[in-house]
C-alpha atoms as a PDB file:
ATOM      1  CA  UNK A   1      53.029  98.148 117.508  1.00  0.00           C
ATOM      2  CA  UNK A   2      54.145  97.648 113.835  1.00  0.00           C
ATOM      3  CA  UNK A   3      50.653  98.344 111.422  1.00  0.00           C
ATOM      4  CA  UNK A   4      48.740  97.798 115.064  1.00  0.00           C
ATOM      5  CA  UNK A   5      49.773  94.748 115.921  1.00  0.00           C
ATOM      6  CA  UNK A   6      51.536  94.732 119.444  1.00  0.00           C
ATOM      7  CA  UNK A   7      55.468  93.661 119.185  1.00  0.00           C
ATOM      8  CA  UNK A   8      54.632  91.697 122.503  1.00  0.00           C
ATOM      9  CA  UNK A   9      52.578  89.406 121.018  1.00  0.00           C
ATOM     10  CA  UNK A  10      55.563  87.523 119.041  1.00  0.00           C
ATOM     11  CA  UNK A  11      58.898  85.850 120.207  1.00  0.00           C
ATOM     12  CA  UNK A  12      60.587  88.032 116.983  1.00  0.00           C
ATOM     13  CA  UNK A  13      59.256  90.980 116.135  1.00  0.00           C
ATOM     14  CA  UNK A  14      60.815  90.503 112.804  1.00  0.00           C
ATOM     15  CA  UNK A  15      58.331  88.277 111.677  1.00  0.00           C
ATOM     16  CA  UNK A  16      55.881  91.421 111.751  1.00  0.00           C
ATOM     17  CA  UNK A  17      58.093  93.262 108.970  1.00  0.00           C
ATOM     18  CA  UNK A  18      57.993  89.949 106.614  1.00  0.00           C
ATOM     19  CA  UNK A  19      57.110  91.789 103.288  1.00  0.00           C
ATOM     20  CA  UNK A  20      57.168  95.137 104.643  1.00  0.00           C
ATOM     21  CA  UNK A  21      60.228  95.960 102.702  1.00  0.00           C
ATOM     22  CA  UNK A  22      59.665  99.229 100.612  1.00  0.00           C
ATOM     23  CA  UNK A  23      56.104  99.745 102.090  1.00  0.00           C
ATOM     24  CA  UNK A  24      54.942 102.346 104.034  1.00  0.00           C
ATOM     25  CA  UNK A  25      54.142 100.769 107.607  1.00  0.00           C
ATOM     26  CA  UNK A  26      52.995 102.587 110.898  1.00  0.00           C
ATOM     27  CA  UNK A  27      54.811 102.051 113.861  1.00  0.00           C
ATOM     28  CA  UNK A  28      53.490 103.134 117.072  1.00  0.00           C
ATOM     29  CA  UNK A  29      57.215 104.178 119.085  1.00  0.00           C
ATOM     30  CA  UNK A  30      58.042 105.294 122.572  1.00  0.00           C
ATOM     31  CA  UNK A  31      60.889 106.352 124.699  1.00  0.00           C
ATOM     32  CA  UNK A  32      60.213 104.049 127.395  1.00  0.00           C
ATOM     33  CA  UNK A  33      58.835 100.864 127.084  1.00  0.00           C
ATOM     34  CA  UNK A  34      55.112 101.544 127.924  1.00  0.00           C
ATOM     35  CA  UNK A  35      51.956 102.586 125.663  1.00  0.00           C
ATOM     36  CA  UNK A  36      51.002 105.955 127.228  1.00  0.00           C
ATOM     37  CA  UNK A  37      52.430 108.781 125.726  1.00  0.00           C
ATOM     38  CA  UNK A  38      53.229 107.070 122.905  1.00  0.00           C
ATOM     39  CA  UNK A  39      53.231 108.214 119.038  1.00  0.00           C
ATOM     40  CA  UNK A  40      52.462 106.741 115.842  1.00  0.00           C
ATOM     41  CA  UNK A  41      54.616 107.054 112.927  1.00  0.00           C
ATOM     42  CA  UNK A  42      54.895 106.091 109.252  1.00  0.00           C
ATOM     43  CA  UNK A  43      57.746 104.702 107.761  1.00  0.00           C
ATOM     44  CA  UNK A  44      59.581 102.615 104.759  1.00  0.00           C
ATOM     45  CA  UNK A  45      61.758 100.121 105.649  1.00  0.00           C
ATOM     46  CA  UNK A  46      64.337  98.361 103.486  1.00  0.00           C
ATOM     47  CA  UNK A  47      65.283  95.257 102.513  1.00  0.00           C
ATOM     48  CA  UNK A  48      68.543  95.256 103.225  1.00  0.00           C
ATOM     49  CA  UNK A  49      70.486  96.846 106.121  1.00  0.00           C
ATOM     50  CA  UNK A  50      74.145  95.644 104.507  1.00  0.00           C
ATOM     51  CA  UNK A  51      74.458  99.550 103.846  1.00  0.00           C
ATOM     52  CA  UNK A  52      74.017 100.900 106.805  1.00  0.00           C
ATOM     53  CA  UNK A  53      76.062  99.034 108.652  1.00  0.00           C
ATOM     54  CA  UNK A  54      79.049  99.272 105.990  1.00  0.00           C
ATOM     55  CA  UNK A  55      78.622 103.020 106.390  1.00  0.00           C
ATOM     56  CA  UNK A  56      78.915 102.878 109.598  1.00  0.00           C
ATOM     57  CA  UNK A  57      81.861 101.119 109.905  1.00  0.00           C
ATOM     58  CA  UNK A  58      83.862 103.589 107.231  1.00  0.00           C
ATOM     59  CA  UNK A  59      82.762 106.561 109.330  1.00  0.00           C
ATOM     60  CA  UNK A  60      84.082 104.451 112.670  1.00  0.00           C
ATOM     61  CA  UNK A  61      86.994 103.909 110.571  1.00  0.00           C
ATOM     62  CA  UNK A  62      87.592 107.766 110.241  1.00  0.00           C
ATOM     63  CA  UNK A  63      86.806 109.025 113.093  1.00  0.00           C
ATOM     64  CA  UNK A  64      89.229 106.231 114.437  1.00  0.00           C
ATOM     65  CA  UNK A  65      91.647 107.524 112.794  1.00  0.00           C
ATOM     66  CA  UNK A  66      91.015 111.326 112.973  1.00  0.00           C
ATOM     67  CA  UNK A  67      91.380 110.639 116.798  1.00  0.00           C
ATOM     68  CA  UNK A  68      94.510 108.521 116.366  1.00  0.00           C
ATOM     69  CA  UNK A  69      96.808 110.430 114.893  1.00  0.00           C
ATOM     70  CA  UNK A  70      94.856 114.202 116.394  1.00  0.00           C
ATOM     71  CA  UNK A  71      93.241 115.030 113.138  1.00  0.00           C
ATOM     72  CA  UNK A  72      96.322 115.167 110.916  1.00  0.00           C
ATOM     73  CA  UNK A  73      95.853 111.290 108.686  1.00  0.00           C
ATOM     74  CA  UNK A  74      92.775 111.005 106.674  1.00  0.00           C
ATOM     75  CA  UNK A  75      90.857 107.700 105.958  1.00  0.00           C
ATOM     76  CA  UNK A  76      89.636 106.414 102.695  1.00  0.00           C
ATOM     77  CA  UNK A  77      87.323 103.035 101.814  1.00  0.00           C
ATOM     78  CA  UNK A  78      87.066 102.033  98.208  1.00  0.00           C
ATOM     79  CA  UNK A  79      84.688  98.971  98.251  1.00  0.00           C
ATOM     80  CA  UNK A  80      85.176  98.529  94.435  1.00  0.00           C
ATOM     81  CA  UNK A  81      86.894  99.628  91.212  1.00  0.00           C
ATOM     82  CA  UNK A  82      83.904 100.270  89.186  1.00  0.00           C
ATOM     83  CA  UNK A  83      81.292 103.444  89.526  1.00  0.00           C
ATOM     84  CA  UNK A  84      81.046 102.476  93.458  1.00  0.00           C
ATOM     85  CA  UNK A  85      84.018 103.011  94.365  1.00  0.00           C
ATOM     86  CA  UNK A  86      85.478 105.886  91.649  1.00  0.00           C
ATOM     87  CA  UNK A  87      82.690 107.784  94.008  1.00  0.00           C
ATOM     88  CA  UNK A  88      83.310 107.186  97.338  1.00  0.00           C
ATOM     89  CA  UNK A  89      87.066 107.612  96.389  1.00  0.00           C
ATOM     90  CA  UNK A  90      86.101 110.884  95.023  1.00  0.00           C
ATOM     91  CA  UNK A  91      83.531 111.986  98.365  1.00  0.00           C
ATOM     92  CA  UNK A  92      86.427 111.201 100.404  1.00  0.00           C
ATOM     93  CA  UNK A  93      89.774 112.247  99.098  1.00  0.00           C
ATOM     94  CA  UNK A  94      89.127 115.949  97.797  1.00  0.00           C
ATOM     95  CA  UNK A  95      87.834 116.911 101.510  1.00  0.00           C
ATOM     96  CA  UNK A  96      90.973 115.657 102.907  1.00  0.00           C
ATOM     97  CA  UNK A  97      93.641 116.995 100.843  1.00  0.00           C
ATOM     98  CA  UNK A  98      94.372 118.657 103.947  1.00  0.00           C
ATOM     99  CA  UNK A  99      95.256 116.043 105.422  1.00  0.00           C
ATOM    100  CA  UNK A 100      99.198 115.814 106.267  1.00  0.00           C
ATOM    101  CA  UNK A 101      99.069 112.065 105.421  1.00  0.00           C
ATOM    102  CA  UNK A 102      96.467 109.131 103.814  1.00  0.00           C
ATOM    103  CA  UNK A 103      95.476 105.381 104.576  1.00  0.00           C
ATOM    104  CA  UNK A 104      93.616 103.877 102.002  1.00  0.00           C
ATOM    105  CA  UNK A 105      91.326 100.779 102.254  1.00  0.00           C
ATOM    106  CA  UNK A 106      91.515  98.224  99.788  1.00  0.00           C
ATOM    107  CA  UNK A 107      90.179  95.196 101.769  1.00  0.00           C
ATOM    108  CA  UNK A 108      87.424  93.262 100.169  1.00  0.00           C
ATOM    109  CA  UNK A 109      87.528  95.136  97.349  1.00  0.00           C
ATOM    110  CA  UNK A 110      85.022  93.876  94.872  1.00  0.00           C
ATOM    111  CA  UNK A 111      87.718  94.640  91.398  1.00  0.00           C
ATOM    112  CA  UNK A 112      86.730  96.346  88.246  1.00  0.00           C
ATOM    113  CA  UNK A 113      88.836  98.871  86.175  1.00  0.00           C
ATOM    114  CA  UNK A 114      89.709 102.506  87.337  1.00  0.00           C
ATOM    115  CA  UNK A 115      92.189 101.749  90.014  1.00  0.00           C
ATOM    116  CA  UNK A 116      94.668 103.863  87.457  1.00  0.00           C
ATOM    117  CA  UNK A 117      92.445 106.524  88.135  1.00  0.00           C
ATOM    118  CA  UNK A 118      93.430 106.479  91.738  1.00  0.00           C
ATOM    119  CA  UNK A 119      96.792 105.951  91.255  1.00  0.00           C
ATOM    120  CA  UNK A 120      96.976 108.778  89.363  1.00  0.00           C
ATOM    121  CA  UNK A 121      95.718 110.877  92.134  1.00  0.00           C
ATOM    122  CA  UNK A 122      97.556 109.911  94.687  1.00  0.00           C
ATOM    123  CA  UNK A 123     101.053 110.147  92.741  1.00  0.00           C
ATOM    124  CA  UNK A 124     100.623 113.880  92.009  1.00  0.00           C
ATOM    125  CA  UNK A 125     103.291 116.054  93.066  1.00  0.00           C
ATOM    126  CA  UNK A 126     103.218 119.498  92.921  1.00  0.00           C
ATOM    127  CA  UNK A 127     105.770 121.482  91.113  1.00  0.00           C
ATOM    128  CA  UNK A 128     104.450 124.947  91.545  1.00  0.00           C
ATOM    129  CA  UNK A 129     102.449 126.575  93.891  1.00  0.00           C
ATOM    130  CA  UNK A 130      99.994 129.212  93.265  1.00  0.00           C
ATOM    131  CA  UNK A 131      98.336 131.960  95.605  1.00  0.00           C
ATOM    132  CA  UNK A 132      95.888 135.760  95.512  1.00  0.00           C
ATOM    133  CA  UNK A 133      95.779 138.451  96.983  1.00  0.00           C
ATOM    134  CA  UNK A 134      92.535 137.885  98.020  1.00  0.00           C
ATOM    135  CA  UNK A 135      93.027 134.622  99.438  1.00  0.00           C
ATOM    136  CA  UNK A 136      94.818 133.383 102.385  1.00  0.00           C
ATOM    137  CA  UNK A 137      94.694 129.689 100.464  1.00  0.00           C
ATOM    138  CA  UNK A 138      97.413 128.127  98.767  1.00  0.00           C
ATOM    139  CA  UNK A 139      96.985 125.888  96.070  1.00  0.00           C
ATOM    140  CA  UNK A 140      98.822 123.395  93.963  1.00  0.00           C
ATOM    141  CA  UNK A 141     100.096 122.820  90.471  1.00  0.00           C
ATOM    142  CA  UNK A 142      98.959 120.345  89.541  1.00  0.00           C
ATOM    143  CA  UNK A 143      95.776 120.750  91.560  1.00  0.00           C
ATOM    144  CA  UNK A 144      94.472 118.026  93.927  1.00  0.00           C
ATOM    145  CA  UNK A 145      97.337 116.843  95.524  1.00  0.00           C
ATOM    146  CA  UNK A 146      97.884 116.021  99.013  1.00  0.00           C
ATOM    147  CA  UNK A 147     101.578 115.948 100.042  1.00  0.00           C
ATOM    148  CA  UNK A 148     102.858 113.211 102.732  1.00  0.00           C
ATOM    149  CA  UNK A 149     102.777 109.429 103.655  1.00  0.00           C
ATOM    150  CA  UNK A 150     100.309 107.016 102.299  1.00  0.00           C
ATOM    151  CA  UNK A 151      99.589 103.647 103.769  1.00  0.00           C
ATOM    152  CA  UNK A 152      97.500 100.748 101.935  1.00  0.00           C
ATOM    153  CA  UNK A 153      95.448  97.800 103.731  1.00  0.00           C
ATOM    154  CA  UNK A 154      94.798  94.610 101.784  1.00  0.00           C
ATOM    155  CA  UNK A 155      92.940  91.137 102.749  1.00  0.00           C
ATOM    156  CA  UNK A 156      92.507  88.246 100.967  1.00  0.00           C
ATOM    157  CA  UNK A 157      89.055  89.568  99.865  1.00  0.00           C
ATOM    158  CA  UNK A 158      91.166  92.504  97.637  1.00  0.00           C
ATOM    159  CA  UNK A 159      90.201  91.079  93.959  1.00  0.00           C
ATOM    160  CA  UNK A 160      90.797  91.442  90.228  1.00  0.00           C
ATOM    161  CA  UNK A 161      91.300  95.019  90.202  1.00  0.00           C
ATOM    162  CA  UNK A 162      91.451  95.916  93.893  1.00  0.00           C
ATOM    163  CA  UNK A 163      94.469  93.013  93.363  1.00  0.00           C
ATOM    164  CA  UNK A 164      96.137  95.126  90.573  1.00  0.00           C
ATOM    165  CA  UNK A 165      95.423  98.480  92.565  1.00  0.00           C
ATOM    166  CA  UNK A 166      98.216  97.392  95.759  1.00  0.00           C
ATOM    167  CA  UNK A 167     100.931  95.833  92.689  1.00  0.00           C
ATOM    168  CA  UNK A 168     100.573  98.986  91.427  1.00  0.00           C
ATOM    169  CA  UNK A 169     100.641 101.230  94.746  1.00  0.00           C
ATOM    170  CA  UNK A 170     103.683  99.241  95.614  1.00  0.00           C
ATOM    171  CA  UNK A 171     105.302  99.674  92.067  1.00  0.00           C
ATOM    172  CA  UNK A 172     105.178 103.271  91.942  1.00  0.00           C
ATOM    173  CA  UNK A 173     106.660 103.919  95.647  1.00  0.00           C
ATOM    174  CA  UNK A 174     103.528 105.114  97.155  1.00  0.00           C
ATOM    175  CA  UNK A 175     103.969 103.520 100.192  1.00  0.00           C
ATOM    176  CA  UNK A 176     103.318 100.685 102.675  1.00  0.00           C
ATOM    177  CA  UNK A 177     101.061  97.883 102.110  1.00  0.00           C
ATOM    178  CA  UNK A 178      99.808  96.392 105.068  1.00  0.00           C
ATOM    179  CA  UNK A 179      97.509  93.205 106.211  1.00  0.00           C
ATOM    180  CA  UNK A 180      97.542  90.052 104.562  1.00  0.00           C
ATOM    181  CA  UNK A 181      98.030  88.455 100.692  1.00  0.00           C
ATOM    182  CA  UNK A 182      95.613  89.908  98.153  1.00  0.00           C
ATOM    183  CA  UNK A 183      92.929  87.030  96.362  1.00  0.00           C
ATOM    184  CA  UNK A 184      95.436  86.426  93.236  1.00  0.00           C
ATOM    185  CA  UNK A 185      92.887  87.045  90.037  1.00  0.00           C
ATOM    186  CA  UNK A 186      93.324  89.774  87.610  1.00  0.00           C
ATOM    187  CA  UNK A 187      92.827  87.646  84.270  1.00  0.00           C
ATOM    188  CA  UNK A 188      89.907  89.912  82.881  1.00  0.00           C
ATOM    189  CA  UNK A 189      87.010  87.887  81.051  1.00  0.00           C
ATOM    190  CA  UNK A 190      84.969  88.779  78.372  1.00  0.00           C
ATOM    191  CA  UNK A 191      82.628  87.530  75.276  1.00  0.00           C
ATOM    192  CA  UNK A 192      79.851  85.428  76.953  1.00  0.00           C
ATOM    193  CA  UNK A 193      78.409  82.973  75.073  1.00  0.00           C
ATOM    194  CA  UNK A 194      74.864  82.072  76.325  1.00  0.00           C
ATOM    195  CA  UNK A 195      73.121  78.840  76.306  1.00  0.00           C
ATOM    196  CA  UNK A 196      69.301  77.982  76.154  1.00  0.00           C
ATOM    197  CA  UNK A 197      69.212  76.884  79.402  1.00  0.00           C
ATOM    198  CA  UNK A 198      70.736  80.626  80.434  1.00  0.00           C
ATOM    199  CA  UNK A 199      74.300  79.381  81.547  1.00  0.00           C
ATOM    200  CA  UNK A 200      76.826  81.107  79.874  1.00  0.00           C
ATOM    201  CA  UNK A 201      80.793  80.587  79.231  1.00  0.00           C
ATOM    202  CA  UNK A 202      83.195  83.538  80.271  1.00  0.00           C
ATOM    203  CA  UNK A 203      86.042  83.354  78.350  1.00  0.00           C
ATOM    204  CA  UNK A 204      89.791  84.345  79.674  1.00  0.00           C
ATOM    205  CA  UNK A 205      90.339  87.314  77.632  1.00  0.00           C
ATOM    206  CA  UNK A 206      93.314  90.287  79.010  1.00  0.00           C
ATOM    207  CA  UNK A 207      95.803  90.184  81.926  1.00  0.00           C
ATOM    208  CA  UNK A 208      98.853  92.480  82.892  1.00  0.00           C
ATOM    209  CA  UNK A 209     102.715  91.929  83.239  1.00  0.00           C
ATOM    210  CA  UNK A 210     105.342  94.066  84.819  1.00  0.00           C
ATOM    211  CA  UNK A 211     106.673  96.914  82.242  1.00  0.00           C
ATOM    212  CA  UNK A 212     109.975  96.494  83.640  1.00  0.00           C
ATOM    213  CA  UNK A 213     110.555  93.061  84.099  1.00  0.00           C
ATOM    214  CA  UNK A 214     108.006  91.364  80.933  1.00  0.00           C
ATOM    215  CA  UNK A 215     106.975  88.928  83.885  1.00  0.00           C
ATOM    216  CA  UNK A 216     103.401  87.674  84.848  1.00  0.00           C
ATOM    217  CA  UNK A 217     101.994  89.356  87.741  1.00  0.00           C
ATOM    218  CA  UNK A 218      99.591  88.772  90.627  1.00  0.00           C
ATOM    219  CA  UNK A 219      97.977  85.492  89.148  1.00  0.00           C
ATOM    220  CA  UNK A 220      97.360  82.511  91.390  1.00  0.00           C
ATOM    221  CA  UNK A 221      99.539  84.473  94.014  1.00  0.00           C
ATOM    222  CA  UNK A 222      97.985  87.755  94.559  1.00  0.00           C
ATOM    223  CA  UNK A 223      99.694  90.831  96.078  1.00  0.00           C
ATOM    224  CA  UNK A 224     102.510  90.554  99.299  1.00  0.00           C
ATOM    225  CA  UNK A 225     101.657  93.186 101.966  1.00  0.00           C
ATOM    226  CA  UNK A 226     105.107  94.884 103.319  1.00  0.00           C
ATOM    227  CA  UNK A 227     104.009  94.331 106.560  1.00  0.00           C
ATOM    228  CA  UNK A 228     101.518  91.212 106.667  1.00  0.00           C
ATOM    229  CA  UNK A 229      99.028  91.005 109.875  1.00  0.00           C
ATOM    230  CA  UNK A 230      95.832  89.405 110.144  1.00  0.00           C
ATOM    231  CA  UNK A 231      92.945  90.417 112.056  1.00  0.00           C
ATOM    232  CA  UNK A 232      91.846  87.872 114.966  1.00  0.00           C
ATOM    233  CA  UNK A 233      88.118  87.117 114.164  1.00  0.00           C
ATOM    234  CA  UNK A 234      87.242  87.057 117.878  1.00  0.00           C
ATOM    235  CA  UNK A 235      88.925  90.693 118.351  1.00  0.00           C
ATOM    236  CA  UNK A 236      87.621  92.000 115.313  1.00  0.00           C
ATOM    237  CA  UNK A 237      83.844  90.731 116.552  1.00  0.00           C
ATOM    238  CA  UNK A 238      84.936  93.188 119.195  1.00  0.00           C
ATOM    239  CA  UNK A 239      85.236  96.138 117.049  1.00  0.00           C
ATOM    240  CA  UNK A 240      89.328  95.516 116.973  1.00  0.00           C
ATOM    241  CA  UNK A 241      90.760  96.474 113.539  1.00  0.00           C
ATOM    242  CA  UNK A 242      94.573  95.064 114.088  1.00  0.00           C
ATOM    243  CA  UNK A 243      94.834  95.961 110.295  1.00  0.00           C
ATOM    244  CA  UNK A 244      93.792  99.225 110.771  1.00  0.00           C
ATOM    245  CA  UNK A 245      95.567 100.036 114.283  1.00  0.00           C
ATOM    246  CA  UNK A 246      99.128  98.846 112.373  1.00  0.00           C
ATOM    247  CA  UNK A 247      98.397 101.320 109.301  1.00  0.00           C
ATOM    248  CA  UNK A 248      97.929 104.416 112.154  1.00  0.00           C
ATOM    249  CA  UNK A 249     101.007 103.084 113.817  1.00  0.00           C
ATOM    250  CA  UNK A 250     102.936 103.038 110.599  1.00  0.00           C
ATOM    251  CA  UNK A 251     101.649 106.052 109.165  1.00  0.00           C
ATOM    252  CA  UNK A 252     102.322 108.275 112.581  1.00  0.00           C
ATOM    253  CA  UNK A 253     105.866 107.077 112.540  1.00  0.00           C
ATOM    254  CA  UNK A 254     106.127 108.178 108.704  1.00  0.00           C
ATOM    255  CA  UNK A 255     105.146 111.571 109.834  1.00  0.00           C
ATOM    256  CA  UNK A 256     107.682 112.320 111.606  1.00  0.00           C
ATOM    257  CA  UNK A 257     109.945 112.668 108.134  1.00  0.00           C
ATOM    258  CA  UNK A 258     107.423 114.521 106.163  1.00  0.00           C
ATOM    259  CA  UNK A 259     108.176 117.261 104.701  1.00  0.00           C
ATOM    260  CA  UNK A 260     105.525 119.983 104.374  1.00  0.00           C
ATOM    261  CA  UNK A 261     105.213 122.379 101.010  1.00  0.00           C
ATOM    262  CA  UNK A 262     107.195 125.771 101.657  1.00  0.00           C
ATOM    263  CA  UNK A 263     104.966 128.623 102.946  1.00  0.00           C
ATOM    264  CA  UNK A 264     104.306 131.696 101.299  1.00  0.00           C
ATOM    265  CA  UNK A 265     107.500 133.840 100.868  1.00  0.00           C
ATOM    266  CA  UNK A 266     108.284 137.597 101.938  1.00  0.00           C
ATOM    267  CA  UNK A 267     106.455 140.079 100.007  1.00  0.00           C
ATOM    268  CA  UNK A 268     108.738 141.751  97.572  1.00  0.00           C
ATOM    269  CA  UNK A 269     110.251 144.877  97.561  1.00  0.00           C
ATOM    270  CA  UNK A 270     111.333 147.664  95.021  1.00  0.00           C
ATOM    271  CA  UNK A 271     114.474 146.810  95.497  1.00  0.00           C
ATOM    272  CA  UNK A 272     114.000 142.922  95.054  1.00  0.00           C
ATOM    273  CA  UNK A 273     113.226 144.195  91.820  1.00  0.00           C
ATOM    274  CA  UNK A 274     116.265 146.715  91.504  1.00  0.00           C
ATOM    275  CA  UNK A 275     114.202 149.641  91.681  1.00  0.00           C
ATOM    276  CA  UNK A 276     115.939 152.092  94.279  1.00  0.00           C
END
């Protein structure tokens, strides 16, 4: 039952949650399809389930790769380059600094204006390394860096800034881009000019060019993968990520050059120091 009206008397029981959406409505639930022994509850439901199902495809995503490659490549979605995405770059890429190696997800990405941010992370290197004597953990100067390959997808939904974020990623040697040409639109726009009838006019207003070259970038072309495949819609329906699957391939083979930060050396001695 949904608010005590039985789900068997409609074709959709949909039509019983029409303007349910943020209201607290009783459901009366079971494990088997029967009314006895069956419990009422009270719940909320939302209006949109887009969320759920886009978190449950990044946690797929890493646990299809944390399988893939035996726990040793990490998985990372940025959906945007605004506030969205800064965070779930952030949730995800300090826990895995661990991580021998990265693939980062830039399809469909929705632009903004802190993909330097990221790129900035990810090209640390560290120069020193730092330890205690009352820790077994090693750490890294400068701190946050996770040492090994990194592989980038891109689509043709990768915009504005999640366009500029794979020119970059390529133009500083980070790594392999892989899937197919990026959307091609990174001409910023600015100072709106509203109208009484509450249309407004965005006006063309900053772009970016190559510091070493002084050409254009990215406009009306977008970004060339390294490696371009496309996902087959009918395969993808079928919870096939071709995209994905080419990135682990890539990324595993890329592994096998890596090489790993030194351990922790010999303790010293007194006569290390020239004390005899």
């Amino acid at each position: 039952d949904i608010d005590g009206v039985p789900t068997t008397e409609t074709d959709n029981i949909y039509t019983l949650l029409i303007g349910k959406a943020n209201v607290l409505t009783e459901l009366t639930v079971n494990s088997t399809p029967s009314e006895k022994g069956a419990h009422k509850i009270v719940v909320e439901p939302i209006a949109d389930e887009e969320p759920l199902y886009h978190y449950n495809w990044v946690q797929n995503n890493i646990k299809k790769v944390e399988k893939a490659t035996n726990g040793r490549v990490g998985y990372i979605y940025v959906p945007d380059m605004g506030p969205e995405g800064l965070n779930e770059f952030a949730r995800y890429f300090y826990p895995q600094l661990d991580k021998e190696a990265l693939i980062i997800d830039d399809r469909a990405n929705g632009g903004g204006n802190v993909s330097p941010m990221l790129i900035e992370r990810l090209l640390r290197e560290p120069y020193r390394m730092t330890m205690s004597r009352t820790s077994s953990k090693v750490g890294t100067i400068p701190d946050a860096t996770l040492v090994g390959p990194k592989v980038l997808l891109i689509n043709k939904y990768s915009a504005s800034d999640g366009d500029l974020f794979p020119w970059s990623f390529k133009a500083t040697g980070l790594g392999k881009v892989v899937g197919t040409r990026t959307w091609g639109g990174i001409i910023g726009i600015s100072g709106s000019l509203p109208y009484m009838d509450g249309t407004d006019v965005r006006v063309p207003f900053f772009t970016n060019y190559d510091a070493k070259t002084g050409q254009w970038i990215v406009e009306n072309h977008g970004v060339d993968p390294d490696i371009l495949i496309d996902n087959d819609p009918i395969k993808e329906q079928m919870g096939i990520d071709q995209q994905l699957d080419k990135a682990i391939e890539v990324i595993l083979e890329e592994l096998k050059s890596r090489k790993p930060l030194p351990p922790v050396p010999a303790p010293r001695t007194f006569k290390d120091l020239g004390v005899e």
